[in-house]
N, C-alpha and C. Protein backbone atom coordinates (compact mmCIF):
# COMPACT_ATOMS: atom_id res chain seq x y z
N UNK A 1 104.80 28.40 117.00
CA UNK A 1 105.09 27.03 117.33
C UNK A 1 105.31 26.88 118.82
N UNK A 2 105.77 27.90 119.32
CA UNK A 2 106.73 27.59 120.84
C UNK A 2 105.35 27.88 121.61
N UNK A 3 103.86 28.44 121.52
CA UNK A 3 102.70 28.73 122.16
C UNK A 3 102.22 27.06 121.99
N UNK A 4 102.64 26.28 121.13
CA UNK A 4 101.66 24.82 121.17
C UNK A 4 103.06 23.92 122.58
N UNK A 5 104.20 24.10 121.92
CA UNK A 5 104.74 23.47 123.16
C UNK A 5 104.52 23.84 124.54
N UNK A 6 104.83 25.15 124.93
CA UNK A 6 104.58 25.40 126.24
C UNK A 6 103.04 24.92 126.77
N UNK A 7 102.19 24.63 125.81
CA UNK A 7 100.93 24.10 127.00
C UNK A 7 101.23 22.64 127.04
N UNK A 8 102.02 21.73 126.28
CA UNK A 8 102.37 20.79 125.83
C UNK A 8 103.18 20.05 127.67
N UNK A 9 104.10 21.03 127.55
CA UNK A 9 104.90 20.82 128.80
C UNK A 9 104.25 21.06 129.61
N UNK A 10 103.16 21.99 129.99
CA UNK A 10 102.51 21.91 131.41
C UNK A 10 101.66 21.24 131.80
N UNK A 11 101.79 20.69 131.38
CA UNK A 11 100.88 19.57 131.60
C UNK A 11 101.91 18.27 131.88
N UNK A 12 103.84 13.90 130.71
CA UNK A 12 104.88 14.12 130.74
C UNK A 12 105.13 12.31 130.37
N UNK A 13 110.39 5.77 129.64
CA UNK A 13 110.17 4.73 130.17
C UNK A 13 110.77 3.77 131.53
N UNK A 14 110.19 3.41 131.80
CA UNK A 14 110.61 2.77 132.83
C UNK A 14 109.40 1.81 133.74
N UNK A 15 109.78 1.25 134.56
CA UNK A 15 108.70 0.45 135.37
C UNK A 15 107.41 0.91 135.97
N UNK A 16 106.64 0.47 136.09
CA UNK A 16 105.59 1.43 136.97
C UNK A 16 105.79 1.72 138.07
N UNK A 17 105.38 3.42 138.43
CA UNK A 17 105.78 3.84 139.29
C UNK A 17 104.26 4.13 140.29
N UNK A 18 104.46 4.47 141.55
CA UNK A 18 103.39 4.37 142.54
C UNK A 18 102.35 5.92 142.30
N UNK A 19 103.46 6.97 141.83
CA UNK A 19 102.84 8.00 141.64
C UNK A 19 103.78 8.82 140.85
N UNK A 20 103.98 9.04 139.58
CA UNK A 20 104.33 9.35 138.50
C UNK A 20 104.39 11.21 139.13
N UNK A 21 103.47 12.01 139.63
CA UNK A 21 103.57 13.20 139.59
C UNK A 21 104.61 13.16 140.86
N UNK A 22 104.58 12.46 141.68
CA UNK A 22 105.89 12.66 142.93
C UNK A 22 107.49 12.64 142.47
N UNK A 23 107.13 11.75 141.54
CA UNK A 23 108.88 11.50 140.63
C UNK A 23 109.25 12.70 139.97
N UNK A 24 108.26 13.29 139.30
CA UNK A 24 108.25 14.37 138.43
C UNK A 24 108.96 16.04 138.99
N UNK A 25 108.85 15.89 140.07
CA UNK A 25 109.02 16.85 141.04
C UNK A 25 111.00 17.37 141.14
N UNK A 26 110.98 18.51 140.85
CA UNK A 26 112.47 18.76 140.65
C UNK A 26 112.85 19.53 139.91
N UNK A 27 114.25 19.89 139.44
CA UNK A 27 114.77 20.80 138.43
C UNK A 27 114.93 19.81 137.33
N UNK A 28 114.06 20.47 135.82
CA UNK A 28 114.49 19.32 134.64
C UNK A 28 115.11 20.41 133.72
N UNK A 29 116.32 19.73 132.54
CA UNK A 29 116.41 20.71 131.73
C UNK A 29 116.38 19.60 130.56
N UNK A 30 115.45 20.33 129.45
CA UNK A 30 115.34 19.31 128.27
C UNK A 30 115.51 20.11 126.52
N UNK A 31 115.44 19.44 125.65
CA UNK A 31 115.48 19.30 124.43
C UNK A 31 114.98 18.59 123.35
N UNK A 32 114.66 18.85 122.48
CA UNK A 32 113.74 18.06 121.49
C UNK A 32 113.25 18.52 120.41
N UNK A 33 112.16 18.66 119.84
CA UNK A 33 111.69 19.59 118.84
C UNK A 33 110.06 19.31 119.22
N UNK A 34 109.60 20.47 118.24
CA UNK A 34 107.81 20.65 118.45
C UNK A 34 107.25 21.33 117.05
N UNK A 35 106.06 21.23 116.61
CA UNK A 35 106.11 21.94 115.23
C UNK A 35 104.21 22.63 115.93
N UNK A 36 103.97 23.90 114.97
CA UNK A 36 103.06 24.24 114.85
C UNK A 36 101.71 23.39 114.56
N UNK A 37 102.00 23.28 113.64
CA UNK A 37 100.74 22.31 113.03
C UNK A 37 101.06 20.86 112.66
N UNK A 38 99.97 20.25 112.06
CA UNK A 38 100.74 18.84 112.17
C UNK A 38 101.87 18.62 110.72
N UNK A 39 101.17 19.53 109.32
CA UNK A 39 102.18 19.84 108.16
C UNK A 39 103.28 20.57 108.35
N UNK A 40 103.65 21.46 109.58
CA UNK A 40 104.84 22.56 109.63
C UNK A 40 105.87 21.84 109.97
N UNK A 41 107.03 22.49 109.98
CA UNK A 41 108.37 22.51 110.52
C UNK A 41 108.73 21.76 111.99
N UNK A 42 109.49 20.74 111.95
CA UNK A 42 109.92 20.71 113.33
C UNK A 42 110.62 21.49 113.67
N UNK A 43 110.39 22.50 114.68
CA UNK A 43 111.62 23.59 115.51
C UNK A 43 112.43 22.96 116.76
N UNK A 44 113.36 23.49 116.73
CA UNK A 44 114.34 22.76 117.98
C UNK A 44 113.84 23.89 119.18
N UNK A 45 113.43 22.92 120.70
CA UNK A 45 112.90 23.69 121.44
C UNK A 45 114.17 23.14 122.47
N UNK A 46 114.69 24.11 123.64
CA UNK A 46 115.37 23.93 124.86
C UNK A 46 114.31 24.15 125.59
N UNK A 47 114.18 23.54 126.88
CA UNK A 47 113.46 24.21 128.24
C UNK A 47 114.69 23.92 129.70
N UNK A 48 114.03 24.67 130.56
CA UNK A 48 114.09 24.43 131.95
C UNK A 48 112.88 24.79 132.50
N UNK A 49 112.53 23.55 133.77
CA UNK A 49 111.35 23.52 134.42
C UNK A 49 111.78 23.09 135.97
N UNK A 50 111.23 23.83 136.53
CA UNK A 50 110.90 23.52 138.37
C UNK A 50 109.95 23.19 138.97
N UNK A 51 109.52 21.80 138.84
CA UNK A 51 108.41 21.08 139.47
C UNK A 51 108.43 20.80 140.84
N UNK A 52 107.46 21.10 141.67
CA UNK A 52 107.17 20.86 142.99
C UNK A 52 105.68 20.02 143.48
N UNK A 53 105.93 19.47 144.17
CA UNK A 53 104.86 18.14 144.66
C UNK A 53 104.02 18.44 145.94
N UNK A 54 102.94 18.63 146.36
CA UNK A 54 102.40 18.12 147.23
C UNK A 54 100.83 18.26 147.37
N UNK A 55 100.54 17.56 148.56
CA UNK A 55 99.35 16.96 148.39
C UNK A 55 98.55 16.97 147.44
N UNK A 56 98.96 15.84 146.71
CA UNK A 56 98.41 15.76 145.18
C UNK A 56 98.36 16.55 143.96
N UNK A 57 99.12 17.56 144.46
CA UNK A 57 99.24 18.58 143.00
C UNK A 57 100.89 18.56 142.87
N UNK A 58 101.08 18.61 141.38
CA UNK A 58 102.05 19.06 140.83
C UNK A 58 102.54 20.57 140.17
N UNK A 59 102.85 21.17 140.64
CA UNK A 59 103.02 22.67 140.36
C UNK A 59 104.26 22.55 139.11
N UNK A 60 104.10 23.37 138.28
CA UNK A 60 105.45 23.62 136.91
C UNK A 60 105.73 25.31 136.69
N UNK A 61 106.85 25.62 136.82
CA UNK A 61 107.36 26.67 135.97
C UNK A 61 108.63 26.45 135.76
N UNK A 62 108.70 27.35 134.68
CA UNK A 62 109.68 27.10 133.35
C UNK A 62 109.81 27.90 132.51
N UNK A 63 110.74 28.05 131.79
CA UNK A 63 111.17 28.52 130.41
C UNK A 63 111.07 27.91 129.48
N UNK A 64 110.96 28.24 128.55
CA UNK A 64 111.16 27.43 127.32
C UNK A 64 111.80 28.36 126.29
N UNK A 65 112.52 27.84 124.70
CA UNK A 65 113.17 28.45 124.18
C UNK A 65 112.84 27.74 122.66
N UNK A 66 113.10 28.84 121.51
CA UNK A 66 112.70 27.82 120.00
C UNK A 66 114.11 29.08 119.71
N UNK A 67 114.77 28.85 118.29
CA UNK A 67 115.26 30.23 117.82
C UNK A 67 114.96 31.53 117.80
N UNK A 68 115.51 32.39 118.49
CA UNK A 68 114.74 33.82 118.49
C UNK A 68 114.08 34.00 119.35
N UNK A 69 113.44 33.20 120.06
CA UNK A 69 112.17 33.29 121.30
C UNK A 69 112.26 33.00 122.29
N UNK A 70 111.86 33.29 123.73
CA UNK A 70 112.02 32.62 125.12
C UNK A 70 110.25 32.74 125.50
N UNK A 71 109.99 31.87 125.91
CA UNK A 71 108.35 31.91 126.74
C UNK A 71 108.72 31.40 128.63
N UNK A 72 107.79 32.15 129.27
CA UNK A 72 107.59 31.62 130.17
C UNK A 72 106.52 30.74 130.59
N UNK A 73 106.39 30.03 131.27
CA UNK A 73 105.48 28.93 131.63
C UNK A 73 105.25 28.28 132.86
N UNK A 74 103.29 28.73 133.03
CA UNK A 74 103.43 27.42 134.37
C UNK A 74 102.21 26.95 134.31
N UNK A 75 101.84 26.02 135.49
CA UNK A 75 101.05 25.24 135.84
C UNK A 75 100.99 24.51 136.68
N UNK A 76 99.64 23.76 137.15
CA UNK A 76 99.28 22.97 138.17
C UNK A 76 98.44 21.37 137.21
N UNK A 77 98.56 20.22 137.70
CA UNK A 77 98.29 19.20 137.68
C UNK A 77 97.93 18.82 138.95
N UNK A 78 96.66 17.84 139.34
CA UNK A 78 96.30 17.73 140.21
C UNK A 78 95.46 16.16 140.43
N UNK A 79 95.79 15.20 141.03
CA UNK A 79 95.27 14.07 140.93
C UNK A 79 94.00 13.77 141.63
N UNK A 80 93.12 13.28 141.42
CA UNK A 80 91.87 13.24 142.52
C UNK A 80 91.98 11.76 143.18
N UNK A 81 92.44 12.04 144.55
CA UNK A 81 92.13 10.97 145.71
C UNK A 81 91.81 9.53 145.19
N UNK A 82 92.00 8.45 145.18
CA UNK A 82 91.52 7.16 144.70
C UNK A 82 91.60 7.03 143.52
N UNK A 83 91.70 7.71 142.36
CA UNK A 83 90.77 7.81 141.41
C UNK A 83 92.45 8.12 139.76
N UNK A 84 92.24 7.79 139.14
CA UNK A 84 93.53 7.55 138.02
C UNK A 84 93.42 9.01 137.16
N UNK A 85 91.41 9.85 137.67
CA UNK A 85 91.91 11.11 137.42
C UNK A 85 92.92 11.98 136.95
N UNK A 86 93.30 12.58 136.60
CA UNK A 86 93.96 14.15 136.10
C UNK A 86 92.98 15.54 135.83
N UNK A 87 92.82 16.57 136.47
CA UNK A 87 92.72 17.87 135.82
C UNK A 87 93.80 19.26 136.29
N UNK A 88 93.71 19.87 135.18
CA UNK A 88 94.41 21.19 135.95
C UNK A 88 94.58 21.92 135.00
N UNK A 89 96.02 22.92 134.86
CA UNK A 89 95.38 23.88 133.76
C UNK A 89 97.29 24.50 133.60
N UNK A 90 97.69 25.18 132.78
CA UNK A 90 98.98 25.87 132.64
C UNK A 90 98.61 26.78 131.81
N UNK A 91 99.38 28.11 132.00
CA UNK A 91 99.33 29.37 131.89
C UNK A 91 100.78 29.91 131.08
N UNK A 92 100.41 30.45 129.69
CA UNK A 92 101.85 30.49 129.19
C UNK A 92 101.15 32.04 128.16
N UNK A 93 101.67 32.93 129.10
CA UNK A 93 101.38 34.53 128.40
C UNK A 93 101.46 34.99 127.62
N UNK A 94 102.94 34.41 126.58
CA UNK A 94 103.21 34.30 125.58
C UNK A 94 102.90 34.24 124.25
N UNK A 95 101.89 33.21 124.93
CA UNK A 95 100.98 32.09 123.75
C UNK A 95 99.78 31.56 123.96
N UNK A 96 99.17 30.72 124.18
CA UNK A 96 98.03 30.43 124.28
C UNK A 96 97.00 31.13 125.59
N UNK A 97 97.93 31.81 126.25
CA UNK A 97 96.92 32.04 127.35
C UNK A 97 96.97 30.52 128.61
N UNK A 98 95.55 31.06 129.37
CA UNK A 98 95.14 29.93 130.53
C UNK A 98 94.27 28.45 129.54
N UNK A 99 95.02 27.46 129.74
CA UNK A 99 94.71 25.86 128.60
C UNK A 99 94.46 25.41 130.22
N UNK A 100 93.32 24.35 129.83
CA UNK A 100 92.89 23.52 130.84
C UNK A 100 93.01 22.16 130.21
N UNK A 101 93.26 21.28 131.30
CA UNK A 101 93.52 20.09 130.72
C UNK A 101 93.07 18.66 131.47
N UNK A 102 92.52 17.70 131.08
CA UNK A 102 92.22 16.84 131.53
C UNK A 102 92.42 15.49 130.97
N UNK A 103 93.03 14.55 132.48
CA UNK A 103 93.62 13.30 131.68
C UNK A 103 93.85 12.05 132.75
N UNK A 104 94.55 10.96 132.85
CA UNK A 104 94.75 9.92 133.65
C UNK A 104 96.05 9.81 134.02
N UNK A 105 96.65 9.34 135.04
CA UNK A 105 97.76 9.01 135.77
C UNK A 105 97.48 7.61 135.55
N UNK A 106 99.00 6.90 134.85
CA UNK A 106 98.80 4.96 134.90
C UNK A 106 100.18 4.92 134.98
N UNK A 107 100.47 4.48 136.21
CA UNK A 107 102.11 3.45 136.31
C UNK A 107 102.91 4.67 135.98
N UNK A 108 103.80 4.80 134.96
CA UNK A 108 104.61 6.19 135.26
C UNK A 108 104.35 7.07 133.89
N UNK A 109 103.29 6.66 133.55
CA UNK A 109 102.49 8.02 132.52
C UNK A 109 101.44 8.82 133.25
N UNK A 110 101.42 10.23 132.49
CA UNK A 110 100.27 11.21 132.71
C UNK A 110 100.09 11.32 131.10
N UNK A 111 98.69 11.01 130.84
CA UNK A 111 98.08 11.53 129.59
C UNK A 111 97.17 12.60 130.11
N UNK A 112 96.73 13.25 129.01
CA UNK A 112 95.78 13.97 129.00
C UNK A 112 95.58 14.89 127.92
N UNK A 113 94.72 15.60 127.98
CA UNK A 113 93.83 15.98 126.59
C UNK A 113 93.68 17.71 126.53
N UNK A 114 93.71 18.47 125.31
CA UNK A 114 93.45 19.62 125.62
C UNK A 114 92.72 20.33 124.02
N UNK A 115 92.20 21.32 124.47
CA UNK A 115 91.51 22.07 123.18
C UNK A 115 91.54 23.20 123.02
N UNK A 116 92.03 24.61 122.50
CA UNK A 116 91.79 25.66 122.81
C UNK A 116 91.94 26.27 121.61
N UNK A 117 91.68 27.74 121.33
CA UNK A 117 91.60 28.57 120.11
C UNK A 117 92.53 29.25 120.38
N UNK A 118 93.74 29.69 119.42
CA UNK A 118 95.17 30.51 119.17
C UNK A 118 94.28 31.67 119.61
N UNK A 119 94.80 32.41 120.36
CA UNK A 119 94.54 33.72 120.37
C UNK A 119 94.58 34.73 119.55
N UNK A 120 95.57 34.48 118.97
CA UNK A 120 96.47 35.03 117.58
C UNK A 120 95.93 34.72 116.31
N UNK A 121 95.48 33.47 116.05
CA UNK A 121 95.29 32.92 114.69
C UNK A 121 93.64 32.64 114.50
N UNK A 122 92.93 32.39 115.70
CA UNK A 122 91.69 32.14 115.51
C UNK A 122 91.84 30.36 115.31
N UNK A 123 92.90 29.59 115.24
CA UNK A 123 93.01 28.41 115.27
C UNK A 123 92.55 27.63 115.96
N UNK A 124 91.46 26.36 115.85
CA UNK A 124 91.61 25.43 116.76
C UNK A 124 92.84 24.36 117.15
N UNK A 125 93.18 24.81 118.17
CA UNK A 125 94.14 23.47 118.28
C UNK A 125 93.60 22.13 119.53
N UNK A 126 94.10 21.10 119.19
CA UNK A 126 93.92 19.79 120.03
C UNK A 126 94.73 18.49 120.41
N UNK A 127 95.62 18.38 121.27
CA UNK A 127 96.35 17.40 121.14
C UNK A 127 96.08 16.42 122.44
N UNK A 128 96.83 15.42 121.91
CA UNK A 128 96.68 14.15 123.16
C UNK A 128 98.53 14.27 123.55
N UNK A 129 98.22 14.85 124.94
CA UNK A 129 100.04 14.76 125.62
C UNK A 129 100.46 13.64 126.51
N UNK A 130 101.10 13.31 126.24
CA UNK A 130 102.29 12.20 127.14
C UNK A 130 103.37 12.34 127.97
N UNK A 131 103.30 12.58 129.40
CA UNK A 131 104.34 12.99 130.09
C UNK A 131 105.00 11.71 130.80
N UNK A 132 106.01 10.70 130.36
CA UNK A 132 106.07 9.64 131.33
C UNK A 132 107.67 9.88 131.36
N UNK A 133 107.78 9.44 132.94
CA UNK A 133 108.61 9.40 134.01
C UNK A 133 109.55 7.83 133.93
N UNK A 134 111.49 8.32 134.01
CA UNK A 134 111.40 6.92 134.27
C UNK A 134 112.86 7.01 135.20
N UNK A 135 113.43 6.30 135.55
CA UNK A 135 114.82 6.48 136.25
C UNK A 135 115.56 7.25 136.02
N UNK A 136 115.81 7.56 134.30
CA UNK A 136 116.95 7.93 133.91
C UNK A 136 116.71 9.56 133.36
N UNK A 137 115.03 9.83 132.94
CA UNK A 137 114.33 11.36 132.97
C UNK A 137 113.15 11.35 132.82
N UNK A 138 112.75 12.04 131.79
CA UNK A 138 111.20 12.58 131.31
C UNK A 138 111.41 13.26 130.18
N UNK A 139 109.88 12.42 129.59
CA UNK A 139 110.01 12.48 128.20
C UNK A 139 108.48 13.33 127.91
N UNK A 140 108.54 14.56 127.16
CA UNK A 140 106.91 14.78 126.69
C UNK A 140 106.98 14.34 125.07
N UNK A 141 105.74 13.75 125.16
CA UNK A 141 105.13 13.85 123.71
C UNK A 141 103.88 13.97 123.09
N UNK A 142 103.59 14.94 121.89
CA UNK A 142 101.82 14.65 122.02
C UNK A 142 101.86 14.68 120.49
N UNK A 143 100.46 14.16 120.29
CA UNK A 143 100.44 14.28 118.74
C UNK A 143 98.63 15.42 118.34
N UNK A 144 98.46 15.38 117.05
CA UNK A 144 97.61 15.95 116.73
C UNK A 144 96.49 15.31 117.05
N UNK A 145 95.22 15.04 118.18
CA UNK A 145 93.83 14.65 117.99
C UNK A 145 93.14 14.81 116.86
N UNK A 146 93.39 15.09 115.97
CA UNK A 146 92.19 14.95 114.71
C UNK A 146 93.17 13.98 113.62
N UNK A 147 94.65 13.67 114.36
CA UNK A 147 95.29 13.07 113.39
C UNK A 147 96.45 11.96 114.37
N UNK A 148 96.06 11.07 114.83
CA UNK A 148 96.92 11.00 116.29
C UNK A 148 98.28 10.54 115.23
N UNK A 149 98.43 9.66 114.12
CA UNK A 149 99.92 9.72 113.90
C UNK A 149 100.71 10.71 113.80
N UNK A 150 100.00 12.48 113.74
CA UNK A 150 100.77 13.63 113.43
C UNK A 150 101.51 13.60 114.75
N UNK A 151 102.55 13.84 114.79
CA UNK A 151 103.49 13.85 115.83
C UNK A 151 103.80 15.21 116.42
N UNK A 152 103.35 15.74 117.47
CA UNK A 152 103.21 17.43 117.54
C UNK A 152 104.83 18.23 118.50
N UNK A 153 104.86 17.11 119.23
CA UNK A 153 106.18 17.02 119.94
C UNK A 153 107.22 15.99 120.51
N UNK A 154 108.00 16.24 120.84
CA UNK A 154 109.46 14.79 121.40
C UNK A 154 109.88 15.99 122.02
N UNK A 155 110.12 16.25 123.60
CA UNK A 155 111.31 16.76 124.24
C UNK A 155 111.29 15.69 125.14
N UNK A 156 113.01 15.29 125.53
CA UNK A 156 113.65 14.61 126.62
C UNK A 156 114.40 15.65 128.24
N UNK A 157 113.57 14.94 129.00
CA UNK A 157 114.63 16.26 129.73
C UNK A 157 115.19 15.54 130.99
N UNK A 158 116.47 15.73 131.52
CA UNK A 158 117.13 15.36 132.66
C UNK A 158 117.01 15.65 133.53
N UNK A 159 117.66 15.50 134.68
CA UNK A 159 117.56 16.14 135.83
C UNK A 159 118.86 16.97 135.90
């Protein structure tokens, strides 16, 4: 389960913001749950993440935590010039390996999209993630692409 969140997080309410990945930038520590598949278990996940900003990329590493388990985690997000663009990619050793991801920056959301095979299971997995930014924190959420009401994750995280 904790290999579908960590690509989940590397890749995030409130008013619209001018540039959603600049806000993002900082020490977050969050909580929530995430499940394997879209029929499994919700597991209770903790993280901490250290996001850093510049010229147009967003850099992430982090921990993350389920019962029993710790993963490490990182990544880059990267906006293209003019353009509402997203690509980039996060790296979680643990679990899925190097996930590439591609998606849009709007007002103080980052969506974006990802596909990859469990290393482990031979599984396809696919979700649509939601990283939006607002005064008070950051929220991820994504659900299953072949099922978008399956709900794949909810973590909230503070500063």
């Amino acid at each position: 389960m904790m290999r579908i969140v960590t690509c989940a997080l590397l890749v995030l309410s409130g008013a619209a913001l001018a540039d959603p990945m600049a806000e993002m930038q900082g020490a977050w520590n969050g909580s929530g749950w995430a499940r394997e598949t879209p029929d499994g278990p919700q597991e209770t996940v903790r993280c901490r993440l250290k996001n850093t900003y510049d010229a147009d990329v967003l850099t992430i590493k982090g921990r993350c935590a389920v019962p029993g388990r710790k993963l490490t985690l990182s990544g880059e997000i990267k906006s293209d010039a003019g353009s509402e663009e997203i690509t980039g990619h996060w790296f979680n050793p643990d679990g899925l390996g190097l996930v590439r991801i591609k998606g849009v920056q709007r007002g103080d959301i980052l969506a974006f999209t990802f596909r990859v095979k469990d290393p482990e299971t031979g599984r396809d997995i696919a979700q649509n993630v939601e990283w939006r930014v607002s005064s008070d924190g950051l929220r991820l959420r994504a659900t299953d692409r072949s099922n978008p009401d399956a709900m794949m994750s909810d973590i909230s995280f503070k500063r």
